[in-house]
PDB file of N, CA and C in Angstrom:
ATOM      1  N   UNK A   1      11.660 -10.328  37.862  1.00  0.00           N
ATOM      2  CA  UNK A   1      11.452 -10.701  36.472  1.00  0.00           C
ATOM      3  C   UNK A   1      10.466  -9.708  35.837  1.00  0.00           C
ATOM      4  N   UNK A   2      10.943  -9.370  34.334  1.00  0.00           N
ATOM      5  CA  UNK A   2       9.968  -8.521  33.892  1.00  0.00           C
ATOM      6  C   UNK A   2       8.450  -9.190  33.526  1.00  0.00           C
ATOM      7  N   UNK A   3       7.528  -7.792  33.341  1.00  0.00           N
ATOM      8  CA  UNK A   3       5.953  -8.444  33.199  1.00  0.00           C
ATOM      9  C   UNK A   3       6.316  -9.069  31.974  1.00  0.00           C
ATOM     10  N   UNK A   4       5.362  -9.976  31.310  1.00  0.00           N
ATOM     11  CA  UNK A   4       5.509 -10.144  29.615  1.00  0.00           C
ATOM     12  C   UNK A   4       4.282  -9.358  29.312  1.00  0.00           C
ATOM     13  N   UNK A   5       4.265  -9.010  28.287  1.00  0.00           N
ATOM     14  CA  UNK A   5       4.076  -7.933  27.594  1.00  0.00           C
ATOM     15  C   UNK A   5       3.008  -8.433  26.887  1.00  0.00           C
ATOM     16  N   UNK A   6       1.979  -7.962  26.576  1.00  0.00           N
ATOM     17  CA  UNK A   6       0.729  -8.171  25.622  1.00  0.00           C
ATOM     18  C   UNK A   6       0.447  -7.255  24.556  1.00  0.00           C
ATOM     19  N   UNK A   7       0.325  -8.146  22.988  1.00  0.00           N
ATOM     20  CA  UNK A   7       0.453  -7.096  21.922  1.00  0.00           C
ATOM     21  C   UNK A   7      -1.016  -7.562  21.274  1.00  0.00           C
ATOM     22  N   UNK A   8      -1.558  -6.257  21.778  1.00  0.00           N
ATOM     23  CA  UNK A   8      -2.992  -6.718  20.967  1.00  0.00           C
ATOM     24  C   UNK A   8      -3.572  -5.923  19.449  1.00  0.00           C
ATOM     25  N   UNK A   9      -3.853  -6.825  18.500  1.00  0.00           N
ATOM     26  CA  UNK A   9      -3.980  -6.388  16.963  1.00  0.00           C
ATOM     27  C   UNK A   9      -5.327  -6.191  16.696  1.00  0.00           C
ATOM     28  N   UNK A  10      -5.684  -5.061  15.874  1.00  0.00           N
ATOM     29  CA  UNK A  10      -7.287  -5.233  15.574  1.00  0.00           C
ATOM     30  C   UNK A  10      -7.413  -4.256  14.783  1.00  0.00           C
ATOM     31  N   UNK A  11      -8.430  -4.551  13.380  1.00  0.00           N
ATOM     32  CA  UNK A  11      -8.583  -4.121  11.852  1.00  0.00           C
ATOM     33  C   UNK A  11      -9.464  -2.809  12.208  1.00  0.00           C
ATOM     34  N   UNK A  12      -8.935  -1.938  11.187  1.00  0.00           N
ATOM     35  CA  UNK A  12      -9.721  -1.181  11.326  1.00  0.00           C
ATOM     36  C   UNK A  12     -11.199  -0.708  11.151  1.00  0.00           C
ATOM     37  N   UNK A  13     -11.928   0.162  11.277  1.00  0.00           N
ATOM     38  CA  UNK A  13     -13.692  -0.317  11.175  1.00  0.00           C
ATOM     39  C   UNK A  13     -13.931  -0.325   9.672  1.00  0.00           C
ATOM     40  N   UNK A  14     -15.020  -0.249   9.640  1.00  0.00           N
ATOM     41  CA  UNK A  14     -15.187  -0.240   8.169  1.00  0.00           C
ATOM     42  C   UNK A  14     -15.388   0.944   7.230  1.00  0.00           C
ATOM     43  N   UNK A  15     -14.582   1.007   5.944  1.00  0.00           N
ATOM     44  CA  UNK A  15     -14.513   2.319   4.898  1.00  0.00           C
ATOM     45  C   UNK A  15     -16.187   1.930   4.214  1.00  0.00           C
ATOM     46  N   UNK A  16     -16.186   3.034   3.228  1.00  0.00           N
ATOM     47  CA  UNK A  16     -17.215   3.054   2.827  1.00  0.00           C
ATOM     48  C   UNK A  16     -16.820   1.765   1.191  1.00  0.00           C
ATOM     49  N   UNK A  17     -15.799   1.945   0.913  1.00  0.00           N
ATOM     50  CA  UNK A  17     -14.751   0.409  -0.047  1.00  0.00           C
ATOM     51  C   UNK A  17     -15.391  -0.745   0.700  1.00  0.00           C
ATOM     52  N   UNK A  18     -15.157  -0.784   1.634  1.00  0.00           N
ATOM     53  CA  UNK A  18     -15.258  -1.860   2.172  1.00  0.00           C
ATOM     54  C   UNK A  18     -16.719  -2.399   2.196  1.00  0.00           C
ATOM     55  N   UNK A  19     -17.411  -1.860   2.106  1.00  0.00           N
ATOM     56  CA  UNK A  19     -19.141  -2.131   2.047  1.00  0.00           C
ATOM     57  C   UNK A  19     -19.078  -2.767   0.687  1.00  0.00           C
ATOM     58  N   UNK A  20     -18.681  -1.517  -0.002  1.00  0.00           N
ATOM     59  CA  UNK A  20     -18.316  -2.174  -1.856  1.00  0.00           C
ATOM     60  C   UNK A  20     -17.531  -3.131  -1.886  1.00  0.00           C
ATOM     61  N   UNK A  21     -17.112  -4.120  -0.614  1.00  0.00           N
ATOM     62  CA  UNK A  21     -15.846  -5.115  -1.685  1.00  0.00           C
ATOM     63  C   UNK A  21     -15.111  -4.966  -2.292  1.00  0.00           C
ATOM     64  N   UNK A  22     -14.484  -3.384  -2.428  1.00  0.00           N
ATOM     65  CA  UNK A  22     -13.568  -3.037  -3.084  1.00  0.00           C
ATOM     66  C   UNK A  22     -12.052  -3.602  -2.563  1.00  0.00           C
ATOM     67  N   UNK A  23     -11.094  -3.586  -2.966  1.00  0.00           N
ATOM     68  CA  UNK A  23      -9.688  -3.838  -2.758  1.00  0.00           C
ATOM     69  C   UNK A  23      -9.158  -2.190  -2.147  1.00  0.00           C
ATOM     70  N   UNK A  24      -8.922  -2.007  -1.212  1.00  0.00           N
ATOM     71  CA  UNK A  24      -8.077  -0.636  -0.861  1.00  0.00           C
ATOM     72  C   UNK A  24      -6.688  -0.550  -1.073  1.00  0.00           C
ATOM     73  N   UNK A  25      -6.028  -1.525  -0.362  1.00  0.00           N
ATOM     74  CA  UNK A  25      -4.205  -1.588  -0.286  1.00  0.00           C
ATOM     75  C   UNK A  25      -4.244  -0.430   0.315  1.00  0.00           C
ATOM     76  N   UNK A  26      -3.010   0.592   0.378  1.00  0.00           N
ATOM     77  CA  UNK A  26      -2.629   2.112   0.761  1.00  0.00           C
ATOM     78  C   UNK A  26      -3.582   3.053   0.562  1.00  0.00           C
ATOM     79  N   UNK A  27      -4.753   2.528  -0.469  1.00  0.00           N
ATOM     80  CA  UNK A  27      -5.241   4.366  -0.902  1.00  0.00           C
ATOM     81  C   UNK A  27      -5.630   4.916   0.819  1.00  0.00           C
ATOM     82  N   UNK A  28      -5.645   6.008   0.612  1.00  0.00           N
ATOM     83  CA  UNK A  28      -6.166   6.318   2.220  1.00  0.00           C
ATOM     84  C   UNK A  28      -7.288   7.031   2.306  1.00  0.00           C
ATOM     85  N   UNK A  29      -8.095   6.428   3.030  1.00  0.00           N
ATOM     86  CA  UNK A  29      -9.912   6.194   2.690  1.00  0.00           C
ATOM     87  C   UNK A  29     -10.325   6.303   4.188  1.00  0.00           C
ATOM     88  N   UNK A  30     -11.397   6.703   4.423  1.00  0.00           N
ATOM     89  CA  UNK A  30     -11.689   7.475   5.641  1.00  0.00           C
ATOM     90  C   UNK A  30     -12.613   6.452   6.352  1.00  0.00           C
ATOM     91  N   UNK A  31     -13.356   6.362   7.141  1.00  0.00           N
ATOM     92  CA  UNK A  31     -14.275   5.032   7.988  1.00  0.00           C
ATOM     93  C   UNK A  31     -15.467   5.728   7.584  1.00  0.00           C
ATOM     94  N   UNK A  32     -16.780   4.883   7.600  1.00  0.00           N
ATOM     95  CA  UNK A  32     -17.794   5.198   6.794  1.00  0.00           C
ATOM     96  C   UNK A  32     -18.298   5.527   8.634  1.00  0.00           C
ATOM     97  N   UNK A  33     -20.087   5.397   8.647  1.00  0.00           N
ATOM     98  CA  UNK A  33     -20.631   5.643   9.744  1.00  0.00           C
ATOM     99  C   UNK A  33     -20.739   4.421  10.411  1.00  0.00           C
ATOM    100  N   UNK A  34     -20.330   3.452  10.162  1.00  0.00           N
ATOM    101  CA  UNK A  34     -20.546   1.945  10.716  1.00  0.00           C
ATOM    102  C   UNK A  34     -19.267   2.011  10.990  1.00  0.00           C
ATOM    103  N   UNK A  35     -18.327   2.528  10.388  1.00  0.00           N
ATOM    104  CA  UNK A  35     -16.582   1.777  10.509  1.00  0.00           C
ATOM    105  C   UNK A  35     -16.404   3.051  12.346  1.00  0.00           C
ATOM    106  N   UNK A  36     -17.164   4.382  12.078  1.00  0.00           N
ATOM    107  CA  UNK A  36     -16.760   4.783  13.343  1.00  0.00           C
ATOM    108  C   UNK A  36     -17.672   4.279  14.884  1.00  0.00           C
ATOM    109  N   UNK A  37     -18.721   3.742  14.364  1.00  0.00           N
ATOM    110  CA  UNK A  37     -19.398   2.976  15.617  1.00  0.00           C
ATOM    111  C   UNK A  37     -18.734   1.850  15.754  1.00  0.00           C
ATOM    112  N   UNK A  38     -18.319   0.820  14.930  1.00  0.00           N
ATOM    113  CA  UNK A  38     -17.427   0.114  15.023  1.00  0.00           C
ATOM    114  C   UNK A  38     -15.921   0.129  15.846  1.00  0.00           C
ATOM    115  N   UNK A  39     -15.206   1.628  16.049  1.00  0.00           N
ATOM    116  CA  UNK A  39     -14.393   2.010  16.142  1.00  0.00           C
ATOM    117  C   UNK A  39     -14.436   2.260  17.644  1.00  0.00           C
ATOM    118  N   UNK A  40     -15.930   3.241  18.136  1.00  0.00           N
ATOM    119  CA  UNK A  40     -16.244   3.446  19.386  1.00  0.00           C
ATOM    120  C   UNK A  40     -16.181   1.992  19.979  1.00  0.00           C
ATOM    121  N   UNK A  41     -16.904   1.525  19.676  1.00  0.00           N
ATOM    122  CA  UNK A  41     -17.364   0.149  20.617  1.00  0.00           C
ATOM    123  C   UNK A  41     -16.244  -1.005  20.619  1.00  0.00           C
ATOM    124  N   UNK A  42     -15.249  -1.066  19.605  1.00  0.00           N
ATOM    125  CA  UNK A  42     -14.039  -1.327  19.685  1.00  0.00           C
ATOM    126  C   UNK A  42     -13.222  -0.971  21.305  1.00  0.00           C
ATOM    127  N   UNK A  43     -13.296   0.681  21.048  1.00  0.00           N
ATOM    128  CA  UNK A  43     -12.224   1.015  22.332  1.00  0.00           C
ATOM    129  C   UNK A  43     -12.674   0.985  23.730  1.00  0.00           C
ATOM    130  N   UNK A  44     -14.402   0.652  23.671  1.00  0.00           N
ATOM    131  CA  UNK A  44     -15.045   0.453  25.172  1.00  0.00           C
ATOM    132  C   UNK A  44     -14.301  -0.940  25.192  1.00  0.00           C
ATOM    133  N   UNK A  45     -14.094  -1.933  24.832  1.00  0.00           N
ATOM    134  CA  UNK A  45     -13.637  -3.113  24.918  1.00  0.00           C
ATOM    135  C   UNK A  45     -12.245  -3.484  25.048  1.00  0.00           C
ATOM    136  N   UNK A  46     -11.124  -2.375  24.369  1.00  0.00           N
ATOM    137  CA  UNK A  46      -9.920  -2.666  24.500  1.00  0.00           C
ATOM    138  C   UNK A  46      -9.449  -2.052  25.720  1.00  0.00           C
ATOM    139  N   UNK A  47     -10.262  -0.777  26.002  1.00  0.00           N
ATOM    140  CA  UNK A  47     -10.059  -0.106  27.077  1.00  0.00           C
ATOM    141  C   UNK A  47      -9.670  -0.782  28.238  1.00  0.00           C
ATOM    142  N   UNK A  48     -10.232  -1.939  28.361  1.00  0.00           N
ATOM    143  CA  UNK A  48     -10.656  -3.041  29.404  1.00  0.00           C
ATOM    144  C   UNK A  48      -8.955  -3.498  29.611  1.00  0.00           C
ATOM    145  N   UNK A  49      -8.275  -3.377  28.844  1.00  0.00           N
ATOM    146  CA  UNK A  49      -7.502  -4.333  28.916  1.00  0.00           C
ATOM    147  C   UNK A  49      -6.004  -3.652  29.433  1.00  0.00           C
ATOM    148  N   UNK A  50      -6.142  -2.247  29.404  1.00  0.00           N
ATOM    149  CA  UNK A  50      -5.633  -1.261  29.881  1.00  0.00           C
ATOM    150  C   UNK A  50      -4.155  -1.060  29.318  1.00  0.00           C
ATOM    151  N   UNK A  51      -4.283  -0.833  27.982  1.00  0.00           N
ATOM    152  CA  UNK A  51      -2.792  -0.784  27.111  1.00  0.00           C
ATOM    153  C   UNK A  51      -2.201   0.480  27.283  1.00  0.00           C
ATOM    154  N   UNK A  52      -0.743   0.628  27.227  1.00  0.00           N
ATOM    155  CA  UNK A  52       0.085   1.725  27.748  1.00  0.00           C
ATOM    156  C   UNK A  52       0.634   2.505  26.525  1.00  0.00           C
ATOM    157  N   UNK A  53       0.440   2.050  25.173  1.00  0.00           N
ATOM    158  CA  UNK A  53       0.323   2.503  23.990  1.00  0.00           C
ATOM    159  C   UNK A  53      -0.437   1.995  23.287  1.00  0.00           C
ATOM    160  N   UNK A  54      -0.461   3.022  22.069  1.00  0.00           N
ATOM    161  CA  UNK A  54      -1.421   2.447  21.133  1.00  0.00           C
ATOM    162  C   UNK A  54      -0.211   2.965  19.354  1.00  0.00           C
ATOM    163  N   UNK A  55      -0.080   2.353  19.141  1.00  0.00           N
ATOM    164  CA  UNK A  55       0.401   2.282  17.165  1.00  0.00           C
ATOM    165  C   UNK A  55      -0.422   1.827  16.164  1.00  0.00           C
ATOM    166  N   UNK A  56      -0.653   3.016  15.350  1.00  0.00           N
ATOM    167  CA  UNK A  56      -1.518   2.380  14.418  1.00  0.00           C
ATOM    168  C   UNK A  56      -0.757   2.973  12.850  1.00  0.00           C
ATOM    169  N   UNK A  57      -1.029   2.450  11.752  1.00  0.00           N
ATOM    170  CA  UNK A  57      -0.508   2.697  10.610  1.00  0.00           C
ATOM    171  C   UNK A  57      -0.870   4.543  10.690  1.00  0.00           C
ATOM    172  N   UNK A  58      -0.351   4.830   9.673  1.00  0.00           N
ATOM    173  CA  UNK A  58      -0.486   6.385   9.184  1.00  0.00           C
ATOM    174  C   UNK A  58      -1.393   6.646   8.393  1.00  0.00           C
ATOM    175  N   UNK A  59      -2.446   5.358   7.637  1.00  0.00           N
ATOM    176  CA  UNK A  59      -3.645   5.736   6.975  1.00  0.00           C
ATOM    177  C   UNK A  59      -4.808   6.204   8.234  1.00  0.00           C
ATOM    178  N   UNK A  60      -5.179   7.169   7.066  1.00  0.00           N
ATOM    179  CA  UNK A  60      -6.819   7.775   8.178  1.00  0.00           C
ATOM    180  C   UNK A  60      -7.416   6.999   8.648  1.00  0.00           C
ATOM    181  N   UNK A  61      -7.691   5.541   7.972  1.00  0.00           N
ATOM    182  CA  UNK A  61      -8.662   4.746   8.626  1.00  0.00           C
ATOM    183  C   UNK A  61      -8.466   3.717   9.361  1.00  0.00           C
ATOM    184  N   UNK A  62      -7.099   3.687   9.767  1.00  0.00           N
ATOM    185  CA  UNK A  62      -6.369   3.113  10.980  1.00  0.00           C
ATOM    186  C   UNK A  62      -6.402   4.230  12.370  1.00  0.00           C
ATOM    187  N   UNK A  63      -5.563   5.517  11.909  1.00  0.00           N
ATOM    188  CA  UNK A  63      -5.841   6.262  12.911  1.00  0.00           C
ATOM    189  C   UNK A  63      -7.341   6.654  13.658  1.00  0.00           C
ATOM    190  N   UNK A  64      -8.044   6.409  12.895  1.00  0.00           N
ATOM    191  CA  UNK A  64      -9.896   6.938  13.013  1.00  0.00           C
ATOM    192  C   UNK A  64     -10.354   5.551  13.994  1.00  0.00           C
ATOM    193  N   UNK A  65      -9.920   4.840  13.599  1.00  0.00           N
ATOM    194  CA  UNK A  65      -9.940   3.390  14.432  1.00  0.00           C
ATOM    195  C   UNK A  65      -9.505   3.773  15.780  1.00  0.00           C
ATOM    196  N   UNK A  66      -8.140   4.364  15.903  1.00  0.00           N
ATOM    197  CA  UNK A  66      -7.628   4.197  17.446  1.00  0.00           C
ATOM    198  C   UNK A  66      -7.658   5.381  17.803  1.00  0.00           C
ATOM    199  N   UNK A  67      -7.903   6.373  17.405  1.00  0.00           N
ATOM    200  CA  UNK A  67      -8.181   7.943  18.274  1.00  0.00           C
ATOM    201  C   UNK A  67      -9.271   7.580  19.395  1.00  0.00           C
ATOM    202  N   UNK A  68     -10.488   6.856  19.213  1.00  0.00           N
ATOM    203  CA  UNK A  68     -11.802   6.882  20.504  1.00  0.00           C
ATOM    204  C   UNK A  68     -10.840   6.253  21.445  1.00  0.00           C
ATOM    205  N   UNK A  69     -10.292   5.232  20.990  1.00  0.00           N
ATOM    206  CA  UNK A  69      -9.264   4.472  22.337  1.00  0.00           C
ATOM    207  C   UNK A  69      -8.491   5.211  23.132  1.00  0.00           C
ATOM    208  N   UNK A  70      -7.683   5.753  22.284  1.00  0.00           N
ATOM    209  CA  UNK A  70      -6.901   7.119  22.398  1.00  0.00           C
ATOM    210  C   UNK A  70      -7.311   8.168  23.623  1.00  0.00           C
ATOM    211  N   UNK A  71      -8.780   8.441  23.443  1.00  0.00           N
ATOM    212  CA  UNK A  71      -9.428   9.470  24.046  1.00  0.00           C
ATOM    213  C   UNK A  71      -9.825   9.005  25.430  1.00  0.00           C
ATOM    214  N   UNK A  72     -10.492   7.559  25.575  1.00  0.00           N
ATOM    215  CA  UNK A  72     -10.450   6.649  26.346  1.00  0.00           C
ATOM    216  C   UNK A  72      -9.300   7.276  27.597  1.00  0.00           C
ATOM    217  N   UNK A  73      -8.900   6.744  27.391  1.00  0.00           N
ATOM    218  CA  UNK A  73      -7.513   6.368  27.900  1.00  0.00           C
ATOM    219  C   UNK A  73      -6.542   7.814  27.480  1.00  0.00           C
ATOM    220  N   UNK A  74      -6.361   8.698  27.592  1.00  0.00           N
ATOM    221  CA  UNK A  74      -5.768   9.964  27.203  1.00  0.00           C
ATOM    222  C   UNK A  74      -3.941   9.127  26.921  1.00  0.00           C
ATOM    223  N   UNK A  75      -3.817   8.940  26.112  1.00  0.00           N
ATOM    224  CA  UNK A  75      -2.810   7.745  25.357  1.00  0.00           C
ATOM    225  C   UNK A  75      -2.683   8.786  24.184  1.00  0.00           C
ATOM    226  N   UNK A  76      -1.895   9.126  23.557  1.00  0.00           N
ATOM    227  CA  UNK A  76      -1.186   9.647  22.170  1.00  0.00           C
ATOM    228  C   UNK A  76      -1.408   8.329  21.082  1.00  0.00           C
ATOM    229  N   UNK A  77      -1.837   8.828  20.091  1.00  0.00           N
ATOM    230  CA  UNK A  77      -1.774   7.496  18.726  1.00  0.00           C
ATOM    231  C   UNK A  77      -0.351   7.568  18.056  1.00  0.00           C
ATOM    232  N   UNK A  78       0.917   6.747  18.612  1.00  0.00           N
ATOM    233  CA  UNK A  78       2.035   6.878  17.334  1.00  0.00           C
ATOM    234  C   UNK A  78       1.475   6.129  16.048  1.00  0.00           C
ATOM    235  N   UNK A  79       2.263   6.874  14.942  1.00  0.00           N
ATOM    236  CA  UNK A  79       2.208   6.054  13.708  1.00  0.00           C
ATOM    237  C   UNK A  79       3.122   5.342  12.966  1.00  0.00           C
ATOM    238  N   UNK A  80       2.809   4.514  12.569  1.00  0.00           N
ATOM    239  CA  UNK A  80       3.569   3.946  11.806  1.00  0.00           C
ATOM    240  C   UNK A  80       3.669   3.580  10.862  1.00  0.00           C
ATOM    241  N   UNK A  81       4.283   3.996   9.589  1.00  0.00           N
ATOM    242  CA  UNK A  81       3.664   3.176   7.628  1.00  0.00           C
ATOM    243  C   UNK A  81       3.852   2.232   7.938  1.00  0.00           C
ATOM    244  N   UNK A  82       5.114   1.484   8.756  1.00  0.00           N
ATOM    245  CA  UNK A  82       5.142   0.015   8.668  1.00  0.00           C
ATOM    246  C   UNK A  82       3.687  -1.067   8.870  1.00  0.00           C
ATOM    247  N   UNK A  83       3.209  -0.229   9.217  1.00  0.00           N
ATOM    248  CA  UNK A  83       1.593  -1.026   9.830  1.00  0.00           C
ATOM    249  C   UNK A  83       0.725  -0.755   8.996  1.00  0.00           C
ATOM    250  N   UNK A  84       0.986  -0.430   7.719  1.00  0.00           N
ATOM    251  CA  UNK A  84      -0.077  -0.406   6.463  1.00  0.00           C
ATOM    252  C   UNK A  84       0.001  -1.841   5.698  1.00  0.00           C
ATOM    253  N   UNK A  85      -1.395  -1.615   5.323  1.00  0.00           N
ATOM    254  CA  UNK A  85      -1.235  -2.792   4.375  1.00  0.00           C
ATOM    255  C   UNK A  85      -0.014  -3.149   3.057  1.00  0.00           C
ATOM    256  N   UNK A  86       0.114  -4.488   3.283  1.00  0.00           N
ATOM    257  CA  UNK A  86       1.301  -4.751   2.298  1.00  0.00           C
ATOM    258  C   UNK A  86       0.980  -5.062   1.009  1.00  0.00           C
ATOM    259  N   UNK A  87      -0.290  -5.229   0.479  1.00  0.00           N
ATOM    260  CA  UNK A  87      -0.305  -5.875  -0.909  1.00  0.00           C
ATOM    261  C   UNK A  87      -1.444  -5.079  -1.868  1.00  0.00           C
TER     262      UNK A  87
END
């Protein structure tokens, strides 16, 4: 029988918008200095869990999110628009 499969989801760190409460949607906005410590200490933790890919949307501040994981774990980041925000 096959393994079942574990799909694990998680936001990206924080933009410098995001401090402001701003609304982003698509614009594509980069991680401030908290969103990339956020980002590090993120992938010491997912690391743990030992994922065989990683997909993240095609905005910068999704990819900026999963590149440390990425590096972690020498794993390629695919992208995907489908994994951008919808509204």
């Amino acid at each position: 029988m096959a393994q079942p499969r574990r799909i694990v989801f998680w936001r990206h760190g924080r933009t410098p918008w995001n401090a402001q409460q701003r609304f982003q949607g698509q614009t594509d906005i980069e991680l401030d200095e908290v969103g990339i410590e956020q980002a590090q200490r993120a992938a010491g933790m997912l690391a743990t869990l030992e994922p065989t890919r990683i997909i993240s949307s095609d905005l910068l501040r999704a990819r900026a999110t999963a590149e440390p994981l990425a590096r972690i774990l020498d794993l390629p980041v695919a992208t995907d628009e489908g994994l951008r925000e919808t509204f």
